[in-house]
Protein backbone atom coordinates (compact mmCIF):
# COMPACT_ATOMS: atom_id res chain seq x y z
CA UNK A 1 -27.66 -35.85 -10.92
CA UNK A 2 -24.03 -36.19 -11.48
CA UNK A 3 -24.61 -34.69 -14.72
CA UNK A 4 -25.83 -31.67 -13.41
CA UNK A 5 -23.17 -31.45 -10.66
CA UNK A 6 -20.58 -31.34 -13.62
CA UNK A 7 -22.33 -28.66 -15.56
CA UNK A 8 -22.41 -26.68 -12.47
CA UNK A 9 -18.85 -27.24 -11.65
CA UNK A 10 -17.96 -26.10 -15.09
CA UNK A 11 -19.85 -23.08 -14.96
CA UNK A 12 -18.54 -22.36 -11.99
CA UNK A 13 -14.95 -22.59 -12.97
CA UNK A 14 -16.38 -20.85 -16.58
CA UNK A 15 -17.61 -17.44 -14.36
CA UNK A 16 -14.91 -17.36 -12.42
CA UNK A 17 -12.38 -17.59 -15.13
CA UNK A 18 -14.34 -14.93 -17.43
CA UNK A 19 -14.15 -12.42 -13.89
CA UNK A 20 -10.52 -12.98 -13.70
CA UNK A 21 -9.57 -12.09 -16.92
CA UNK A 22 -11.83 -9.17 -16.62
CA UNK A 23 -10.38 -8.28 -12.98
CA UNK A 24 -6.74 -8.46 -15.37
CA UNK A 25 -7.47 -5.37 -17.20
CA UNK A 26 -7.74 -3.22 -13.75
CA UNK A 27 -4.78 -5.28 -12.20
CA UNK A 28 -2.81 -4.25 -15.52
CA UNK A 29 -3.60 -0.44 -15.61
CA UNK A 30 -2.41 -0.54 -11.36
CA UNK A 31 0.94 -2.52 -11.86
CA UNK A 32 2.49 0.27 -14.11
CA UNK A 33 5.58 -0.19 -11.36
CA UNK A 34 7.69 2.93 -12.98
CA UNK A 35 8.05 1.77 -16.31
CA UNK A 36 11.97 0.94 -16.91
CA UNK A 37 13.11 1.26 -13.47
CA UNK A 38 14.20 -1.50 -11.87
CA UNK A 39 15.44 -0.17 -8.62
CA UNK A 40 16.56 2.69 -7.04
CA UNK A 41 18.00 3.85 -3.46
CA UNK A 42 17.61 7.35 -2.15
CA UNK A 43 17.65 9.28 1.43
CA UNK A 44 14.57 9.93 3.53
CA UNK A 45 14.31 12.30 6.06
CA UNK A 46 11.42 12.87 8.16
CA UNK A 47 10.64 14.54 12.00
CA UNK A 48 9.26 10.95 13.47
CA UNK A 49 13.12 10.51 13.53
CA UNK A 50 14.42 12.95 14.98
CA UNK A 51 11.78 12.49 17.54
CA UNK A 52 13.02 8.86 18.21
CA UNK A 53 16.62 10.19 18.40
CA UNK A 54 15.37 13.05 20.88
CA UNK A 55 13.73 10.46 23.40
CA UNK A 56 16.84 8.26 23.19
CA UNK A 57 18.92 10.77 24.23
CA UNK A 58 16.58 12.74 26.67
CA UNK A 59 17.88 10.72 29.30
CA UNK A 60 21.50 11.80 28.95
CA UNK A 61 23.74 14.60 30.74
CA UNK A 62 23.54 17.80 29.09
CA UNK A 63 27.68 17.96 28.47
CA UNK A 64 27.63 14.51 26.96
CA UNK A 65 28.42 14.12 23.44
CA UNK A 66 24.89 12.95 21.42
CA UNK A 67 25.14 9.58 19.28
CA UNK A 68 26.15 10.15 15.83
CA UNK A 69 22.88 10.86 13.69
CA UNK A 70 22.31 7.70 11.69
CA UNK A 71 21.12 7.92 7.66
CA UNK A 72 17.89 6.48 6.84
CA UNK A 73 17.72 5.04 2.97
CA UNK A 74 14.99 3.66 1.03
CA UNK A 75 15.59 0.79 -1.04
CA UNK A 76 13.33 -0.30 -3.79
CA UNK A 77 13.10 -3.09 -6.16
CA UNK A 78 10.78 -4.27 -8.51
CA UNK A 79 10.66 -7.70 -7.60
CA UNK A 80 11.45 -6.91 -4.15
CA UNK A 81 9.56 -4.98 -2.81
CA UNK A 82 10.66 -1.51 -0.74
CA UNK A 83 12.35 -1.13 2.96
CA UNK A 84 13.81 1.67 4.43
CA UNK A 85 17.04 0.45 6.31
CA UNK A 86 18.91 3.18 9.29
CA UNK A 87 22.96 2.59 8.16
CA UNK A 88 25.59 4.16 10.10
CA UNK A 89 27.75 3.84 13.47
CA UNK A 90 26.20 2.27 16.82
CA UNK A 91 23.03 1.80 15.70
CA UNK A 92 20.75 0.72 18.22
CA UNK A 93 18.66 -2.53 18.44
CA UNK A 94 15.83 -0.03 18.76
CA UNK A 95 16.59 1.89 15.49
CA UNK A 96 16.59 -1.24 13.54
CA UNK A 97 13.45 -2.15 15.04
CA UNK A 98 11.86 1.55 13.73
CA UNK A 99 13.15 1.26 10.39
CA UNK A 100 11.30 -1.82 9.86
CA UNK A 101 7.80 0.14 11.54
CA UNK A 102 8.74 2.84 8.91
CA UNK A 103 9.11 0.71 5.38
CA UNK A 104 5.70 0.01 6.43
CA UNK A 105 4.09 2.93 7.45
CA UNK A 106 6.49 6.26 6.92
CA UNK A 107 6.66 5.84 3.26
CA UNK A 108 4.56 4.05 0.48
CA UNK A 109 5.72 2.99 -3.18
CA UNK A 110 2.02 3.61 -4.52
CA UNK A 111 2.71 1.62 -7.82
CA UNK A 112 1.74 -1.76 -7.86
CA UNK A 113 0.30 -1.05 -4.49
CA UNK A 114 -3.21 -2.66 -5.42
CA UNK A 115 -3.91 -5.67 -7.09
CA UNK A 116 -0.17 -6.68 -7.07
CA UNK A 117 0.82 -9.13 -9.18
CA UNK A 118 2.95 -10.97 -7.18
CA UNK A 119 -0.27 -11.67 -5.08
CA UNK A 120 -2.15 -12.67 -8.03
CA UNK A 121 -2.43 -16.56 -6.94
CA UNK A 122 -3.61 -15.74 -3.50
CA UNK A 123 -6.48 -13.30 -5.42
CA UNK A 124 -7.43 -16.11 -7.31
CA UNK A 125 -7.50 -18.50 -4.55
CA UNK A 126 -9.87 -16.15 -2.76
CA UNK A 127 -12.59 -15.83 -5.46
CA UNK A 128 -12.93 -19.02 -5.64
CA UNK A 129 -14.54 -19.02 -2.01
CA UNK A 130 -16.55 -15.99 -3.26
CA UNK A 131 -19.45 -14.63 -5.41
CA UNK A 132 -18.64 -11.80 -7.80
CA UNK A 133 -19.90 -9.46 -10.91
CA UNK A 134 -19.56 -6.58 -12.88
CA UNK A 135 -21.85 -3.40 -13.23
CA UNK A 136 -21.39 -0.08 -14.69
CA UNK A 137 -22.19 2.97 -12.83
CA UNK A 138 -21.98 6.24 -15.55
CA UNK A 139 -18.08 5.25 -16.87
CA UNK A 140 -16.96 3.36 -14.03
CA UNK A 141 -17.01 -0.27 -13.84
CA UNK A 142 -17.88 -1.55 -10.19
CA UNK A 143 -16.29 -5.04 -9.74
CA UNK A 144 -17.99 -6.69 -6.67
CA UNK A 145 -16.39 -9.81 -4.54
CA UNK A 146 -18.42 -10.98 -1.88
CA UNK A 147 -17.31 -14.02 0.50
CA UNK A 148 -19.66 -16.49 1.59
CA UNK A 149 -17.85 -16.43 4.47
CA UNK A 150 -15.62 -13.79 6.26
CA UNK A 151 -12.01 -14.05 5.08
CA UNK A 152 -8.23 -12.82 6.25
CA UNK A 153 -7.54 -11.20 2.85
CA UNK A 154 -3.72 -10.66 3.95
CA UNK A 155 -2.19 -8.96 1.39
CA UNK A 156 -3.95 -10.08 -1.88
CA UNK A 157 -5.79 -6.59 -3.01
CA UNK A 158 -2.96 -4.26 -1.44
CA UNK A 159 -0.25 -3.86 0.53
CA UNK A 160 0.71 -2.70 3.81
CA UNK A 161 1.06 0.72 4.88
CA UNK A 162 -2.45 2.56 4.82
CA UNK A 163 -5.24 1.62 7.73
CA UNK A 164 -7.30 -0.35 5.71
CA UNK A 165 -8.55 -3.91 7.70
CA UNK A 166 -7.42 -7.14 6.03
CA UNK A 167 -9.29 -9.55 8.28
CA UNK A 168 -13.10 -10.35 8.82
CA UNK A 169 -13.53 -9.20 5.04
CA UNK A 170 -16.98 -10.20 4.15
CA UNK A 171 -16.47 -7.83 0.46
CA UNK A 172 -14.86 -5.82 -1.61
CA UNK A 173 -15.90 -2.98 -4.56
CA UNK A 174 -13.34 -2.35 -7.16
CA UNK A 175 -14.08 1.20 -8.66
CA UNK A 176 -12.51 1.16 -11.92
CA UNK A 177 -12.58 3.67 -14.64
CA UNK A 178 -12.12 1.95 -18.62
CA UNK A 179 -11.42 5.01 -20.27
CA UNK A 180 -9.20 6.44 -18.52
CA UNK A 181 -7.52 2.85 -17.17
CA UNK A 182 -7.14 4.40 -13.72
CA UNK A 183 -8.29 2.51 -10.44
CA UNK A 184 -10.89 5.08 -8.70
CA UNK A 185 -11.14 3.32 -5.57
CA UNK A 186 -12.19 0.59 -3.41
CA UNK A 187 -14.79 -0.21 -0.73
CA UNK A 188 -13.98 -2.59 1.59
CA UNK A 189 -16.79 -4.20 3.79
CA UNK A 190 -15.62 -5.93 7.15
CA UNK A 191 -17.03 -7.10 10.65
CA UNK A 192 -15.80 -4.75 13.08
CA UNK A 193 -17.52 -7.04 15.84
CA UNK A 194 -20.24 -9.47 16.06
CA UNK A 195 -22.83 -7.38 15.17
CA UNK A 196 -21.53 -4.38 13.34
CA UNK A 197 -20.37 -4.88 9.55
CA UNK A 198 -18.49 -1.13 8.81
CA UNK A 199 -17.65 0.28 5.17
CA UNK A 200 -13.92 1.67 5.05
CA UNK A 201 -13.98 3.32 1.39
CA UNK A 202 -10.99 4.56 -0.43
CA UNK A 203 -10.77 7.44 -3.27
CA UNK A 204 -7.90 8.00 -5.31
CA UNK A 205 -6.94 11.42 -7.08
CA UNK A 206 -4.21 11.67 -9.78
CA UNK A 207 -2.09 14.03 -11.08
CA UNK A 208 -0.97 14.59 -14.62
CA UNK A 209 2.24 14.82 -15.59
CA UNK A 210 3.57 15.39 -19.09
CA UNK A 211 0.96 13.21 -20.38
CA UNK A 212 1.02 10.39 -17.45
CA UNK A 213 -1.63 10.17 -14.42
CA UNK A 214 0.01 8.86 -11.26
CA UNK A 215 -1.33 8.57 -7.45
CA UNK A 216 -1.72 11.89 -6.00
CA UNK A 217 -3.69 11.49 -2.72
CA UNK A 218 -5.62 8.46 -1.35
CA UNK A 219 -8.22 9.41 1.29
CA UNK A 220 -9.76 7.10 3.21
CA UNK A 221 -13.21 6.76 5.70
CA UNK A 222 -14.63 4.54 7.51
CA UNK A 223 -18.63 4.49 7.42
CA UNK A 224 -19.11 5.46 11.74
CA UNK A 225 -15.81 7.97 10.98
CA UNK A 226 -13.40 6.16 13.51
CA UNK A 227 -11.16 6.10 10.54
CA UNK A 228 -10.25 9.29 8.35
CA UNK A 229 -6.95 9.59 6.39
CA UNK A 230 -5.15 10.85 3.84
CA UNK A 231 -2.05 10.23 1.81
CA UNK A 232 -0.84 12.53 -0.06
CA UNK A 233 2.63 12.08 -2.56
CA UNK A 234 4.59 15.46 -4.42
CA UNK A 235 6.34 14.30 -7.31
CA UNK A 236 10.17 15.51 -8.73
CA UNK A 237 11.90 14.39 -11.78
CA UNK A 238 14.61 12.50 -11.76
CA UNK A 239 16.35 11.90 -15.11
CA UNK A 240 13.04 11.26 -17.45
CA UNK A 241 10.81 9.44 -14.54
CA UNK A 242 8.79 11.00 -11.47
CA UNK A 243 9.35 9.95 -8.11
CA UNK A 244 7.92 10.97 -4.61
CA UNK A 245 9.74 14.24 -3.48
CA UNK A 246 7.88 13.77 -0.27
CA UNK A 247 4.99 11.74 1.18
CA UNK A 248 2.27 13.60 4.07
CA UNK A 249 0.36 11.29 5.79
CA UNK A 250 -2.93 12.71 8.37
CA UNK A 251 -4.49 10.43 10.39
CA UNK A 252 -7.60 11.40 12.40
CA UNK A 253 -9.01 9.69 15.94
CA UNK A 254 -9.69 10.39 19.56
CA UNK A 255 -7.26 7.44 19.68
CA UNK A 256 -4.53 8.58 17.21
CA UNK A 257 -1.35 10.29 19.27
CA UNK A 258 -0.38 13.60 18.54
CA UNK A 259 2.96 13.00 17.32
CA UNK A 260 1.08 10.19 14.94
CA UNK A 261 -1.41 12.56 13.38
CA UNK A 262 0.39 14.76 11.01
CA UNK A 263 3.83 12.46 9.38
CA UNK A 264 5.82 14.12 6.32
CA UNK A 265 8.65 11.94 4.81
CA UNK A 266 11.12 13.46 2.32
CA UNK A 267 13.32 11.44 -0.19
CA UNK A 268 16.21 13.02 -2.00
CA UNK A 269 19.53 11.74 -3.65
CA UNK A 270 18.02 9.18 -5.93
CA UNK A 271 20.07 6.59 -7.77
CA UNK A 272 18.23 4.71 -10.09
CA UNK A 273 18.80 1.05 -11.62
CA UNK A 274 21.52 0.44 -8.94
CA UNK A 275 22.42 -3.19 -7.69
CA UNK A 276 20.88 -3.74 -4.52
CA UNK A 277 22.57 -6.74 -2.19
CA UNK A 278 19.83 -9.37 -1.30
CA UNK A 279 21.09 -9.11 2.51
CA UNK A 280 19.23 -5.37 2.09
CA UNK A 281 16.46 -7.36 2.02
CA UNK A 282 16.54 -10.42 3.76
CA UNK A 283 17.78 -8.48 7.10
CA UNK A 284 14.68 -6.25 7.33
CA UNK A 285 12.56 -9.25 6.86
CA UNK A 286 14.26 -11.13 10.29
């Protein structure tokens, strides 16, 4: 008996193993993180702003002088992660508070958004509370995890920043494609309530340039349609490396607000492999 409990153990820890150096390959071909670039600040502008700035100021006499239009900056670092930080004069506790809402919502750094390596541990933790295999569907590669039991996923297959639920995950598809190295998609099955288990599933488009495929548009749907969005990224080169020129997110839903449905960001000014101060950081994350 104890035997047998051994072998099973081992062949348990044998399976599991063989997945995750299989799963490797796809979180390899999605952590490309910009090649040689390290880090890099540049400006954003975008409309939800000014809207924030207008409703601050509705309140205020006509013939008194506005505030002092704050700069919003993105920060990015490879180990780091991204933020977007408002600098500038009286800035208000409730500015602060928005820039935080935006670096995770207004503006996505789509490489190494999935299978991040920096959540690799967590991944691993999770699979070993799950069942899981591989199957080929024409040239894609279909890796399935499925929990015994529903899971909070946090952050462990992607980031934050898209609608896509993290908690009461009872599976996940990986749609990869081997010949071309690129992830396809994901489907991501979750208990919406104690009787209804919805599909949210996730394509991803690339575009090609000189030679390199990177993350055009991601659209997303849920299987009842309460969820339907888009993210869309246009590319300009800076120095020898593409970066997002501007970022259009559409979000659809009787319960979506207007001003919510339509968001373009715009980034300009880069400055690549710059020294970023750690406080950059660490004050976002208060």
């Amino acid at each position: 008996m104890k035997k047998a409990l051994l072998s099973a153990l081992f062949l348990m820890i044998f399976v599991t193993s063989a997945f995750a150096v299989s799963l490797s390959k796809v979180e390899k071909a999605t952590n490309i993180c910009l090649g040689e670039i390290k880090s890099y600040v540049c400006d954003v502008d975008t409309m939800q702003f000014e809207n924030i700035m207008k409703k601050m100021t509705s309140g205020m006499p006509e013939n008194m002088p506005r505030p002092q239009k704050p700069a919003l900056k993105k920060y990015w670092h490879k180990n780091r992660g991204m933020v977007i930080r408002v600098e500038g004069k009286n800035i208000f506790p409730y500015m602060a508070e928005m820039s935080k809402q935006m670096s995770s919502q207004f503006a996505l750094e789509l490489s190494c958004f999935f299978l991040p390596f920096d959540k690799k541990m967590e991944r691993e933790l999770l699979l070993k509370s799950a069942e899981f295999s591989v199957r080929k569907e024409g040239d894609k590669e279909i890796y399935l995890v499925d929990f015994k039991n529903k899971q909070d996923i946090g952050n462990a297959f992607f980031k934050t920043g898209l609608p896509i639920p993290t908690k009461d995950v009872k599976a996940i598809e990986i749609i990869f494609n081997p010949k071309e190295a690129l992830l396809e998609g994901m489907n991501i099955d979750y208990e919406k309530d104690q009787i209804n288990t919805m599909r949210l599933s996730l394509k991803i488009n690339y575009i090609e340039l000189e030679g390199k495929k990177y993350m055009e548009e991601i659209n997303i749907v849920s299987s009842d349609d309460s969820i339907k969005s888009s993210f869309k990224t246009e590319f300009t080169k800076v120095g020898k490396y593409y970066l997002p020129a501007r970022q259009t997110r559409i979000v659809e839903g009787k319960d979506i607000p207007e001003e919510n449905r339509k968001i373009e960001v715009s980034f300009k000014n880069y400055k690549i492999n710059v020294k970023i101060p750690k406080r950059v950081f660490a004050e976002v994350k208060k």
